[in-house]
N, C-alpha and C. Protein backbone atom coordinates (compact mmCIF):
# COMPACT_ATOMS: atom_id res chain seq x y z
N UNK A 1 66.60 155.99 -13.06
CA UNK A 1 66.56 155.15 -14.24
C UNK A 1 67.57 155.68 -15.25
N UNK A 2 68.34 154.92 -15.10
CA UNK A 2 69.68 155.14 -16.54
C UNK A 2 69.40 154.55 -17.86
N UNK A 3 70.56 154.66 -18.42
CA UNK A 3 70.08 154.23 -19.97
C UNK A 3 70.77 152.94 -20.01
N UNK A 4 71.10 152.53 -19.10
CA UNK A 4 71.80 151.00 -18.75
C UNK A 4 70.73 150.20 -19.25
N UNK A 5 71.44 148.18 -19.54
CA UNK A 5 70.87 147.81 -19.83
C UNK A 5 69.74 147.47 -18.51
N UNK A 6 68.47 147.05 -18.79
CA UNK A 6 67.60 146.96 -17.80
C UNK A 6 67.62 145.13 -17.78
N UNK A 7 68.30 144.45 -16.27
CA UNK A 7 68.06 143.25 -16.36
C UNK A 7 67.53 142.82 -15.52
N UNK A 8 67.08 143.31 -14.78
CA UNK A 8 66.12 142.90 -13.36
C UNK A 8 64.05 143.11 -13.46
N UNK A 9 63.52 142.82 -12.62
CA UNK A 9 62.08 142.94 -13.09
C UNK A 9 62.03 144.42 -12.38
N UNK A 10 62.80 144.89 -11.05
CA UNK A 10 63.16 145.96 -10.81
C UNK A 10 63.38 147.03 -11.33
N UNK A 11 64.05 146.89 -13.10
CA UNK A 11 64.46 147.92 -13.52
C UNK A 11 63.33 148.42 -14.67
N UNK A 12 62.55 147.46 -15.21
CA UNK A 12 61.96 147.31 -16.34
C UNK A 12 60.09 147.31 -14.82
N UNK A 13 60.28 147.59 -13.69
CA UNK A 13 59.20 148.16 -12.99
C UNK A 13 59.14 150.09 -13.06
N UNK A 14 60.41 150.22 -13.28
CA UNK A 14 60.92 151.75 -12.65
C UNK A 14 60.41 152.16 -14.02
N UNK A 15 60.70 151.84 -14.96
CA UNK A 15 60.52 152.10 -16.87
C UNK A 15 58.90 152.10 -16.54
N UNK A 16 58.19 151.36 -16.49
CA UNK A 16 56.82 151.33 -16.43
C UNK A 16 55.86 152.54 -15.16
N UNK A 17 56.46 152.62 -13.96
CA UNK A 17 56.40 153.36 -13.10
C UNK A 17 56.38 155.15 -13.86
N UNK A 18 57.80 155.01 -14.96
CA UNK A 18 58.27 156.27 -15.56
C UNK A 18 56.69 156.79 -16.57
N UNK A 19 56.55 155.67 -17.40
CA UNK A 19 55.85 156.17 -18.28
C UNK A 19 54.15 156.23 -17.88
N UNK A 20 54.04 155.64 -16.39
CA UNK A 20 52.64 156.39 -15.71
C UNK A 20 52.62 157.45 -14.82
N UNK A 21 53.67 158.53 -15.18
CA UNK A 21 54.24 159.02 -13.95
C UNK A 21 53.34 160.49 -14.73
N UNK A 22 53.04 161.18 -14.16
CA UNK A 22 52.36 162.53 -14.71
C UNK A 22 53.15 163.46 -14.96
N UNK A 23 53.96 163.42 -14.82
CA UNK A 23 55.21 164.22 -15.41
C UNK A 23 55.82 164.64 -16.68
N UNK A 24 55.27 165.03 -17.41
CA UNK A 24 55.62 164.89 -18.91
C UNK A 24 57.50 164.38 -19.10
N UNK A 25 58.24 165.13 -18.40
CA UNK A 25 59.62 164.69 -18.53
C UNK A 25 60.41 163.32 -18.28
N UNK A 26 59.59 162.77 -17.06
CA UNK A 26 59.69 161.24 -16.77
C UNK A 26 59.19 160.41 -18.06
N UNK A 27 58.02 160.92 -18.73
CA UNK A 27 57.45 160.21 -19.71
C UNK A 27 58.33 160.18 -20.74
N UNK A 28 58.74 161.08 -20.96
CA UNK A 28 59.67 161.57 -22.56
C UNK A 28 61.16 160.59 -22.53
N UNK A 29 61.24 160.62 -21.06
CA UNK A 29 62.60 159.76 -21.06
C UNK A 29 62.37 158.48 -21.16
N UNK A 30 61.13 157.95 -20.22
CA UNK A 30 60.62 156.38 -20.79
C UNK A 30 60.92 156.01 -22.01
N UNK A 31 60.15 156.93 -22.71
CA UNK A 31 59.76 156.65 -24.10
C UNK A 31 61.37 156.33 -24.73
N UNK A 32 61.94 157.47 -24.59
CA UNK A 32 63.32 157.86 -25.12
C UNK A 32 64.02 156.62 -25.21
N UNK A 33 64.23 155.65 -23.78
CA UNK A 33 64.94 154.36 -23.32
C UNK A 33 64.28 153.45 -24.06
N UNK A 34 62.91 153.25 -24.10
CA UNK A 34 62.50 152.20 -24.96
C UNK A 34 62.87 152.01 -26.34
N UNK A 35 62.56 153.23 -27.26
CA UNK A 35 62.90 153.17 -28.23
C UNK A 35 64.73 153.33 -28.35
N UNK A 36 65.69 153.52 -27.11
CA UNK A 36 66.90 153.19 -27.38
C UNK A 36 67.20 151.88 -27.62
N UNK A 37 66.05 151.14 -26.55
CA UNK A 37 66.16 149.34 -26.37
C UNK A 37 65.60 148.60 -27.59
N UNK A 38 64.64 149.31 -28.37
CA UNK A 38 63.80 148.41 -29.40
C UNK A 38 65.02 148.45 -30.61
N UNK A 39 66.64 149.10 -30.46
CA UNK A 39 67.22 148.88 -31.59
C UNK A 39 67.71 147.71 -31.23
N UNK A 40 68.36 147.54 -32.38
CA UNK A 40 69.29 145.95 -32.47
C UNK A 40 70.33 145.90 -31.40
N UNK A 41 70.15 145.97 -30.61
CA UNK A 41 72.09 146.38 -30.08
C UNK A 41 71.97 145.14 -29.03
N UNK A 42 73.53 144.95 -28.01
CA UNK A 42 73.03 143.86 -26.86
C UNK A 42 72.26 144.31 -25.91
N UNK A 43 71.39 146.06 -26.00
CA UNK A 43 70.57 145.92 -25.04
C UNK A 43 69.41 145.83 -25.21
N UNK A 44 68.69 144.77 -25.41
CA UNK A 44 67.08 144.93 -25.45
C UNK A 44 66.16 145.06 -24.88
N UNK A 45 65.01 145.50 -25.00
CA UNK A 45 63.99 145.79 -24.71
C UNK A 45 62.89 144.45 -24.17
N UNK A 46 63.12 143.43 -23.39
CA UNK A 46 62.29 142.24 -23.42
C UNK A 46 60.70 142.36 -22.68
N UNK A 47 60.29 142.48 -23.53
CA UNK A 47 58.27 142.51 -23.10
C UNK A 47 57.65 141.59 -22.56
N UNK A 48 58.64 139.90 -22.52
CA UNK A 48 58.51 139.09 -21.51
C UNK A 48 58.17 139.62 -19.76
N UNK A 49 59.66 140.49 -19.92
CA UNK A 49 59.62 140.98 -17.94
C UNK A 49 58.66 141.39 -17.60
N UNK A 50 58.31 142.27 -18.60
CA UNK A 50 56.87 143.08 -17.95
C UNK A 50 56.27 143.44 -18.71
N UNK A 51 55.15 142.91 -19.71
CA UNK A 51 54.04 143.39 -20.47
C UNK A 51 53.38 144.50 -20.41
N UNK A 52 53.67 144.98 -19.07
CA UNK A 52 52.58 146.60 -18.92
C UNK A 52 52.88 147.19 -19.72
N UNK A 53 54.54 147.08 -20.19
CA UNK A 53 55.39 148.41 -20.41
C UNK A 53 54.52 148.73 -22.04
N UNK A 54 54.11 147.21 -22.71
CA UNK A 54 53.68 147.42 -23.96
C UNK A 54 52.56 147.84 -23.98
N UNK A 55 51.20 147.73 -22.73
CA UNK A 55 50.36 148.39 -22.86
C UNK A 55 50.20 150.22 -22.64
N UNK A 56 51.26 150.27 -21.65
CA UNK A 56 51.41 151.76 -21.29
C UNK A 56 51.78 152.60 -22.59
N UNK A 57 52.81 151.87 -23.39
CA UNK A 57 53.64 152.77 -24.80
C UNK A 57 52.08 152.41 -25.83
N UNK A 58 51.12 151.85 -25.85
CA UNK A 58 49.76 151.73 -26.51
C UNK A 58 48.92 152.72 -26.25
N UNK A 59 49.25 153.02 -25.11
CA UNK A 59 48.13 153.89 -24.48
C UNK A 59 48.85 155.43 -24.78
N UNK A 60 50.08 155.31 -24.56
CA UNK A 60 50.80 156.97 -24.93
C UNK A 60 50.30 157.76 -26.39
N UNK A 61 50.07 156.33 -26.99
CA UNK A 61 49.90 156.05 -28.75
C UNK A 61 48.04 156.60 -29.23
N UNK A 62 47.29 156.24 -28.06
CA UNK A 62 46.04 156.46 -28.02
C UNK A 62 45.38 155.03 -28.74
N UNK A 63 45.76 154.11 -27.80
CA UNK A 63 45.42 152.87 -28.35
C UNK A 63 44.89 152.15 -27.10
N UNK A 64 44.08 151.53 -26.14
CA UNK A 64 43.82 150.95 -25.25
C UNK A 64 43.01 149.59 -25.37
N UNK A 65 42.97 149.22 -24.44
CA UNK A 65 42.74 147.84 -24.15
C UNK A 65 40.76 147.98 -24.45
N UNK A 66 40.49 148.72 -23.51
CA UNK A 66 38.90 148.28 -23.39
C UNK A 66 38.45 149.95 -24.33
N UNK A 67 37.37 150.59 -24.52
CA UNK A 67 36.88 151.38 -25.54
C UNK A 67 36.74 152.34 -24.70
N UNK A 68 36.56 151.70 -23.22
CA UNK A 68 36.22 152.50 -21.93
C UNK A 68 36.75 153.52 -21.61
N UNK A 69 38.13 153.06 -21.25
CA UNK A 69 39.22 153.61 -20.88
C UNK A 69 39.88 154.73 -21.29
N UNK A 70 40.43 155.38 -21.03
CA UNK A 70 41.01 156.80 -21.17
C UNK A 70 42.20 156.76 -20.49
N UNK A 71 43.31 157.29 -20.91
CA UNK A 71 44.85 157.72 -20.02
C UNK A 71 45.13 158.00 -18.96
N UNK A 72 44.30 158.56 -18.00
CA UNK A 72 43.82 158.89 -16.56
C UNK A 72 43.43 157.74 -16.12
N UNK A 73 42.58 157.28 -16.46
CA UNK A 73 41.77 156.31 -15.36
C UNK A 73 42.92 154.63 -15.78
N UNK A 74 43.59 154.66 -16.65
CA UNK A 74 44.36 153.18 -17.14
C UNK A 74 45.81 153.63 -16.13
N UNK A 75 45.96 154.52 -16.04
CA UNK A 75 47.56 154.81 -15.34
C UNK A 75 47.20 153.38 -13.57
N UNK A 76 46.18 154.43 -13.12
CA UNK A 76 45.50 153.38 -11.78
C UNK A 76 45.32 151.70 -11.90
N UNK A 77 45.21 151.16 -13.28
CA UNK A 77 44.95 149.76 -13.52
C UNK A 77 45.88 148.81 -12.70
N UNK A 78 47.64 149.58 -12.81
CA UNK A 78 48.40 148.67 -12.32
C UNK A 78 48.65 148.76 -10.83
């Protein structure tokens, strides 16, 4: 995963893949690319392709979907 723009559902799978990956360093770079993409520039960040990506960066945040859930057991959801 480069810091290219991401235009495939392929590339913006690998980004989402990154930031459930247990790896703290895979994570840091997710993060890193997203917030390169959430600036203004021609490469954006589109949450159309793949919505996970916004629940996964929620969950990094300590924010989840159900009250249930915890960071461990939500990585398995997808």
């Amino acid at each position: 995963m480069g810091l290219a723009k991401p235009t495939s559902s392929l590339d913006y799978e690998r980004l989402l893949l990154s930031l459930q990956s247990p790896l703290p360093n895979d994570q840091d770079l997710a993060i890193s690319v997203c917030t390169l993409l959430s600036n203004e520039t021609k490469h954006v960040l589109k949450f159309s392709k793949c919505p996970a990506i916004l629940n996964m960066l929620l969950a990094h945040a300590g924010i989840y979907e159900h009250c249930k859930l915890h960071f461990s057991s939500f990585c398995f959801c997808f």
